[in-house]
Protein backbone atom coordinates (compact mmCIF):
# COMPACT_ATOMS: atom_id res chain seq x y z
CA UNK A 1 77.50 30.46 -34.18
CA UNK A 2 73.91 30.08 -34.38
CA UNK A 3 71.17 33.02 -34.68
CA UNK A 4 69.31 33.69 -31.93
CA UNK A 5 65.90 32.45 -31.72
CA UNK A 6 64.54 35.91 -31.62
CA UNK A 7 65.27 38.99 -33.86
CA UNK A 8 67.01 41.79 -33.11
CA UNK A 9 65.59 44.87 -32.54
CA UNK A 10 67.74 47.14 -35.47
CA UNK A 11 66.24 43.63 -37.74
CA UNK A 12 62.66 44.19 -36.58
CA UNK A 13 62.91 48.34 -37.18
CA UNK A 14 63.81 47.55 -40.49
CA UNK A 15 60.91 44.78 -41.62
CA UNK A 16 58.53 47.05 -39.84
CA UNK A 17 59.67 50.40 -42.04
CA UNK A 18 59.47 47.40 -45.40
CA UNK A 19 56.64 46.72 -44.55
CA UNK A 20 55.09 50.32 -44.40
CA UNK A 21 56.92 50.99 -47.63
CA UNK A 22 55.43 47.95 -49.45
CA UNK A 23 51.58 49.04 -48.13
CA UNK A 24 52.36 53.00 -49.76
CA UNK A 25 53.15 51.04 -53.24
CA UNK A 26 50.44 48.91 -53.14
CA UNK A 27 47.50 52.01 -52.38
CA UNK A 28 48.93 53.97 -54.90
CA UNK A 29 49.35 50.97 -57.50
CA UNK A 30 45.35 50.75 -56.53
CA UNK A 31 44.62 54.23 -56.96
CA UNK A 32 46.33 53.87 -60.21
CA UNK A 33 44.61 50.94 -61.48
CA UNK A 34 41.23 50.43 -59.54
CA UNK A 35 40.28 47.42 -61.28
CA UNK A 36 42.66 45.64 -60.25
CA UNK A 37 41.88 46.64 -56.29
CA UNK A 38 38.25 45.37 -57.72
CA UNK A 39 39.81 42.08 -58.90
CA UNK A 40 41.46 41.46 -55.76
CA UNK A 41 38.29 42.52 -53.34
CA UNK A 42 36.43 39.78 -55.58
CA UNK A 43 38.99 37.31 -54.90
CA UNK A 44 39.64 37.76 -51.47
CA UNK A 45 35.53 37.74 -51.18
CA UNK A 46 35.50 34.19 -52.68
CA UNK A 47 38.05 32.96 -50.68
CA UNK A 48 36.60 34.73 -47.52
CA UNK A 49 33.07 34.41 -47.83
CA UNK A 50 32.62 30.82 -48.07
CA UNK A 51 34.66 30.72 -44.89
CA UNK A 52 33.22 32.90 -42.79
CA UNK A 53 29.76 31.02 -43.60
CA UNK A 54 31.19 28.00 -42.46
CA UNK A 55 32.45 29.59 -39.05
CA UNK A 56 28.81 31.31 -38.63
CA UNK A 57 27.24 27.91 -39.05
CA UNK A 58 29.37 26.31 -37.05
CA UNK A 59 29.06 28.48 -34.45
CA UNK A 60 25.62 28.37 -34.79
CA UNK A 61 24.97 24.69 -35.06
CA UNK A 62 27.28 24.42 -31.83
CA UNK A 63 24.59 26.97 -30.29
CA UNK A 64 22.22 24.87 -31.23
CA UNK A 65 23.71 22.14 -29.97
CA UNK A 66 24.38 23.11 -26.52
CA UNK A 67 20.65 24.86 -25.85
CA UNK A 68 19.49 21.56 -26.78
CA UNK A 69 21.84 20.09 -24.24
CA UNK A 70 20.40 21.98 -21.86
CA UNK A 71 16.72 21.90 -22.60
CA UNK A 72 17.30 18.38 -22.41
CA UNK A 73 19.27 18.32 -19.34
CA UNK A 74 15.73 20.37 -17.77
CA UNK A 75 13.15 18.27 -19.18
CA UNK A 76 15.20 15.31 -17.67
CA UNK A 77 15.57 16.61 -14.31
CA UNK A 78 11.91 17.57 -14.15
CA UNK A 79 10.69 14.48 -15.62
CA UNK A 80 12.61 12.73 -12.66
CA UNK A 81 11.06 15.41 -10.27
CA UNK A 82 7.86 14.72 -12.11
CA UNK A 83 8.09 10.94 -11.28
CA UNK A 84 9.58 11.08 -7.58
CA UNK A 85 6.13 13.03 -7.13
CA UNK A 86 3.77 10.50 -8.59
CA UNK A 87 5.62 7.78 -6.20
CA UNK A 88 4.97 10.50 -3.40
CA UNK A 89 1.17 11.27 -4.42
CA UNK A 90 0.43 7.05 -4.69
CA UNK A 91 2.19 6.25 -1.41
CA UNK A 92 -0.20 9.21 0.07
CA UNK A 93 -3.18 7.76 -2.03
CA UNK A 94 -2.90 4.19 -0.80
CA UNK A 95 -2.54 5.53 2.98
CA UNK A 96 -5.54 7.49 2.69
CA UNK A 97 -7.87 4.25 1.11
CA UNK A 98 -6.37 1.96 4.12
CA UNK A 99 -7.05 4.79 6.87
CA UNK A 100 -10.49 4.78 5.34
CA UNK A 101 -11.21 1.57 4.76
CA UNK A 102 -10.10 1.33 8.56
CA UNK A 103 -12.23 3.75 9.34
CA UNK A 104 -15.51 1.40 7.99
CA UNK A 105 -14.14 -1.47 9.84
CA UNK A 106 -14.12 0.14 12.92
CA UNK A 107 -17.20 2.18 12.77
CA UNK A 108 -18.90 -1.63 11.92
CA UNK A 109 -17.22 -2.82 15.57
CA UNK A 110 -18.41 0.05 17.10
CA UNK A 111 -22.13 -0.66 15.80
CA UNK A 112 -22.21 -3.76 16.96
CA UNK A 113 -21.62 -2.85 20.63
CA UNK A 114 -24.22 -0.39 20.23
CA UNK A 115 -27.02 -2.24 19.25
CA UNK A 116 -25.96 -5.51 20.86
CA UNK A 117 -25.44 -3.55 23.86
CA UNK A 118 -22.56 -4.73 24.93
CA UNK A 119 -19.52 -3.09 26.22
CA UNK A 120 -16.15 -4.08 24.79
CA UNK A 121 -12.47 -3.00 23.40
CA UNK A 122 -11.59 -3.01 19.95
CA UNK A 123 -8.05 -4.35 19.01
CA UNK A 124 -6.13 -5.10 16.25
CA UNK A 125 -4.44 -9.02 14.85
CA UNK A 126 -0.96 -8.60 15.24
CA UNK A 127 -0.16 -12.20 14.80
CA UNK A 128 -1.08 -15.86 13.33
CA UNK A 129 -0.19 -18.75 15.04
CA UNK A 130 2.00 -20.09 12.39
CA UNK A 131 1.51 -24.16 13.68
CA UNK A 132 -0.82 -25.97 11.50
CA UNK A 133 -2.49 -27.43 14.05
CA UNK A 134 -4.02 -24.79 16.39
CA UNK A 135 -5.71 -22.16 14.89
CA UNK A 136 -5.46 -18.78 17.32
CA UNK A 137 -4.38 -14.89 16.51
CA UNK A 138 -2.56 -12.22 19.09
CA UNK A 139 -4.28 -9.16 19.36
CA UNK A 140 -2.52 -5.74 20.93
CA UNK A 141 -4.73 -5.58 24.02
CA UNK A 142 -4.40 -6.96 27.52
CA UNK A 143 -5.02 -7.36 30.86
CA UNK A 144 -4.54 -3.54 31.24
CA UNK A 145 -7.17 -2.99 28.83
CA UNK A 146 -9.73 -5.56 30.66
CA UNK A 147 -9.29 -8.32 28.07
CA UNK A 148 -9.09 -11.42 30.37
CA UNK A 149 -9.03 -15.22 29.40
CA UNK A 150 -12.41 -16.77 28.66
CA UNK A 151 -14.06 -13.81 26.92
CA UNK A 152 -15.32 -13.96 23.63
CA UNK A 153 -14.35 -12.35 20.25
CA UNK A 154 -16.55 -11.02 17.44
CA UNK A 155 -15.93 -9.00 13.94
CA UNK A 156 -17.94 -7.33 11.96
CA UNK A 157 -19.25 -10.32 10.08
CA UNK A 158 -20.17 -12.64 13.18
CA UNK A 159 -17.78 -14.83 15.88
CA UNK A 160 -14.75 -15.02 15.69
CA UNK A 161 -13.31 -17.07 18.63
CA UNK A 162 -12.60 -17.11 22.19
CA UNK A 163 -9.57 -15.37 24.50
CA UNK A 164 -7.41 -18.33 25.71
CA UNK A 165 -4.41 -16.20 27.28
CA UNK A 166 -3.78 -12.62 28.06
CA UNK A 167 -0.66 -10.72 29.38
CA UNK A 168 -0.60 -7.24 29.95
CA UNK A 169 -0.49 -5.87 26.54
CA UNK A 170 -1.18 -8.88 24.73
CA UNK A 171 -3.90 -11.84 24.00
CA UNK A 172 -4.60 -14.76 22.22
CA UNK A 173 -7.61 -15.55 21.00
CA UNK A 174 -8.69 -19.69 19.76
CA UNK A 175 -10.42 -19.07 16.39
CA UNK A 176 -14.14 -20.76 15.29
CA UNK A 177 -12.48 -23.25 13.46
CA UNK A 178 -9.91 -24.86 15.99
CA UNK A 179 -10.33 -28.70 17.04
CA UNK A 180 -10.56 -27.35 20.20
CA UNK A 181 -13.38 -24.45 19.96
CA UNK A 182 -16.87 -24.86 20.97
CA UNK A 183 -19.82 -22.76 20.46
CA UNK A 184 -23.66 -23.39 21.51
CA UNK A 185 -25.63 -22.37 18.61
CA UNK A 186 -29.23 -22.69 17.11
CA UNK A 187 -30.82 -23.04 13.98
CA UNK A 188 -32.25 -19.58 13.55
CA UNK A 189 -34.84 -20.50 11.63
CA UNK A 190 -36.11 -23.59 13.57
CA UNK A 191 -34.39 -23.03 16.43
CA UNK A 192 -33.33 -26.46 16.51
CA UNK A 193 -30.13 -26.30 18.95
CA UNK A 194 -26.35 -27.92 18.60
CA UNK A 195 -22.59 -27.10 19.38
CA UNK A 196 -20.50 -25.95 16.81
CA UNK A 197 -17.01 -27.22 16.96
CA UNK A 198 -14.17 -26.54 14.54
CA UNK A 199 -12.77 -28.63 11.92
CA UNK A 200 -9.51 -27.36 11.46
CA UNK A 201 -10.39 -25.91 8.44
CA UNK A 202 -12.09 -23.35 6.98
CA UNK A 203 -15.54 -24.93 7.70
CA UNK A 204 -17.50 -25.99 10.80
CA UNK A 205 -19.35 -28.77 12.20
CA UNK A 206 -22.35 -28.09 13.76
CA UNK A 207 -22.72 -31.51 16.15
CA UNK A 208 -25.97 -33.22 18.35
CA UNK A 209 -28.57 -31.64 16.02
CA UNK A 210 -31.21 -34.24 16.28
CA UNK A 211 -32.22 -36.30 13.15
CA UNK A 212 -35.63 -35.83 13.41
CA UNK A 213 -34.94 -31.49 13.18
CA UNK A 214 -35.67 -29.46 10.15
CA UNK A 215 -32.12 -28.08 8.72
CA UNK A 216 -31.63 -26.79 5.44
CA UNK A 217 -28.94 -25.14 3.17
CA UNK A 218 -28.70 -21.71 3.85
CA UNK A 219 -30.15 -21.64 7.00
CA UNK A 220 -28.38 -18.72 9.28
CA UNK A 221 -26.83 -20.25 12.29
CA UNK A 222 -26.58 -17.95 15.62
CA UNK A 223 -25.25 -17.92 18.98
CA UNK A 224 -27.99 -19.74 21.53
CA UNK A 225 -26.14 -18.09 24.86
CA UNK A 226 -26.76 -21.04 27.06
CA UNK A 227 -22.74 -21.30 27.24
CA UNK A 228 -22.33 -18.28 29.50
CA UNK A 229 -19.48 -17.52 27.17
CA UNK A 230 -20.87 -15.92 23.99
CA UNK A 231 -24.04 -13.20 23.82
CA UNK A 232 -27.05 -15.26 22.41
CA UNK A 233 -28.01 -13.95 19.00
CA UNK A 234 -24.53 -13.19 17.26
CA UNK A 235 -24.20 -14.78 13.58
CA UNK A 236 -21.54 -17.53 13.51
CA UNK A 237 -22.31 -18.95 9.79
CA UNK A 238 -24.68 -20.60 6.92
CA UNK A 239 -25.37 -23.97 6.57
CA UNK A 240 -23.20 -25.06 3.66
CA UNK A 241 -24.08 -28.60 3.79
CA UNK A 242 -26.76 -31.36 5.34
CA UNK A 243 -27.03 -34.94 4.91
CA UNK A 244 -30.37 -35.84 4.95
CA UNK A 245 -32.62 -37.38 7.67
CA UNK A 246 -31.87 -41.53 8.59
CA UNK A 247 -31.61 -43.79 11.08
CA UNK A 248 -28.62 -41.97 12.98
CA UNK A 249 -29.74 -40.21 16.44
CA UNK A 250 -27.67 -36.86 15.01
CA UNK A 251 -27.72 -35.28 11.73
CA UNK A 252 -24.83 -34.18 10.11
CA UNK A 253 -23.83 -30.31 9.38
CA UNK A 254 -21.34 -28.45 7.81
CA UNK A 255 -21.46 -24.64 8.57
CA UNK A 256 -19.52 -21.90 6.55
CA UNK A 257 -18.24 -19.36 8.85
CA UNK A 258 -19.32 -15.60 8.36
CA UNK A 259 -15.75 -14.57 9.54
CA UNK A 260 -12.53 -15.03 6.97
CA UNK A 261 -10.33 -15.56 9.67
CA UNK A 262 -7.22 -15.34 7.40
CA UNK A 263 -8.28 -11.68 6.79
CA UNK A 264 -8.74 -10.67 10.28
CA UNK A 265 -7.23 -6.99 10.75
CA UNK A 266 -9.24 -5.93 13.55
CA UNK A 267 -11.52 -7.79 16.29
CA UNK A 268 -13.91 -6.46 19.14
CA UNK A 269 -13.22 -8.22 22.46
CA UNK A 270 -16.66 -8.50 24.42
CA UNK A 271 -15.85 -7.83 27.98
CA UNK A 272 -19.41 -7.61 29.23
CA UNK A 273 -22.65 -7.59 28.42
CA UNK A 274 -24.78 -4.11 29.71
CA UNK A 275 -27.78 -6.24 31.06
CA UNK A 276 -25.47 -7.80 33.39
CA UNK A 277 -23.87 -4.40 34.34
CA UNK A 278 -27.41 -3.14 35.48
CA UNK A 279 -28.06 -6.66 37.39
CA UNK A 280 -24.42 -6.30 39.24
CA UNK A 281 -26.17 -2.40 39.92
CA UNK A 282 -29.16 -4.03 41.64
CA UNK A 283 -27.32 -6.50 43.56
CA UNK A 284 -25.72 -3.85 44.88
């Protein structure tokens, strides 16, 4: 029959009382003969001290270890704060520029109706016409704001085109440069008087100047007003190119418009002029 795995209790008295027994021998065999208790001190101390200083250091380096883990853990999650903040702070920063620079382009619109005296409504592009052929922008204003077909359309810089169709939020405006557009203009300078008419491109023509008129490079070239459409006076371009006087009845001109009409963010939509609001006054 097998022993049982565990001993029994008479068994366990006895080892205990052996035990107690074998630690009275050994304390009076030491008081006895200290140095031999001094030999065996020394050799347990060799064969415990080296031990123990490899459990301190390993429980040290394993400290070590694991506040590094953290700090690192810290730096790392601030670091990401850190960076989810600069993202925050540019976003912010590149708002604030375009609500300024917004800001300038308006209060420039808003000049111009001052000292042009005219009365208007400012709107912004919210489209290009995306066919090659015509060249016209939607604006956000409408009937509802008084923008009505046949009024014209200025920016900052000079002209920019004329309202062709208007709903009640919404118009289209025929840019400068369209086949279609025409403009009466003069030569500021010598007043010498033509129709500018779109190429399609990003240049003008200005058409039925008369050979024999004085028109050079860099001349300014203004609205005349004798098309009932456009103030007289607003800047429409330079002359960017003249062929020189012959035997032709008309001379030929290329302007360069003042307005980049591919950059067009906001436009002022002329709605009436304030001389003829005091001559409707007097009729009255």
């Amino acid at each position: 029959m097998s022993q049982p795995y565990f001993q029994s209790p008479i068994r366990m008295a006895l080892n205990s009382v052996a035990l107690f027994f074998l630690g009275l021998l050994l304390s009076a065999f030491s008081s006895k003969h200290p140095e031999m208790a001094e030999l065996g001190h020394r050799v347990i101390s060799e064969v415990v001290t080296p031990i123990q200083s490899l459990v301190g250091f390993a429980d040290r380096s394993t400290s070590h270890i694991w506040t590094s883990y953290v700090s690192l853990v810290g730096v790392k999650q601030e670091n990401d704060e850190l960076k989810n903040r600069l993202v925050t702070l540019e976003a912010e920063n590149s708002r604030l520029l375009e609500f300024e620079s917004e800001n300038v382009r308006l209060r420039k619109l808003m000049s111009l109706s001052t000292d042009l005296e005219i009365h208007g409504v400012v709107a912004n592009v919210i489209g290009y016409d995306p066919s090659t052929w015509v060249k016209s922008i939607s604006i956000d204003k409408g009937t509802e704001d008084g923008v009505v077909k046949g009024q014209s359309v200025i920016e900052g810089k000079g002209v920019v085109g004329q309202i062709i169709n208007s709903s009640r939020h919404s118009a289209k405006i025929l840019l400068l440069n369209d086949h279609a557009s025409a403009v009466d203009a003069i030569i500021q300078r010598t007043r010498a008087r033509g129709v500018i008419e779109g190429s399609g491109v990003s240049l003008a023509r200005m058409n039925y100047v008369l050979e024999r008129e004085d028109v050079r490079i860099g001349d300014r070239v203004i609205t005349s007003g004798f098309d009932q459409v456009f103030p007289k006076g607003l800047f429409i371009g330079v002359v960017s190119d003249v062929d020189p006087p012959s035997r032709r009845l008309f001379r030929r001109i290329e302007v360069e418009p003042a307005v980049d009409f591919l950059k067009l963010e906001n436009v002022f939509v002329i709605t009436s002029i304030k001389n003829e609001i005091a001559e409707a006054k007097g009729d009255s």
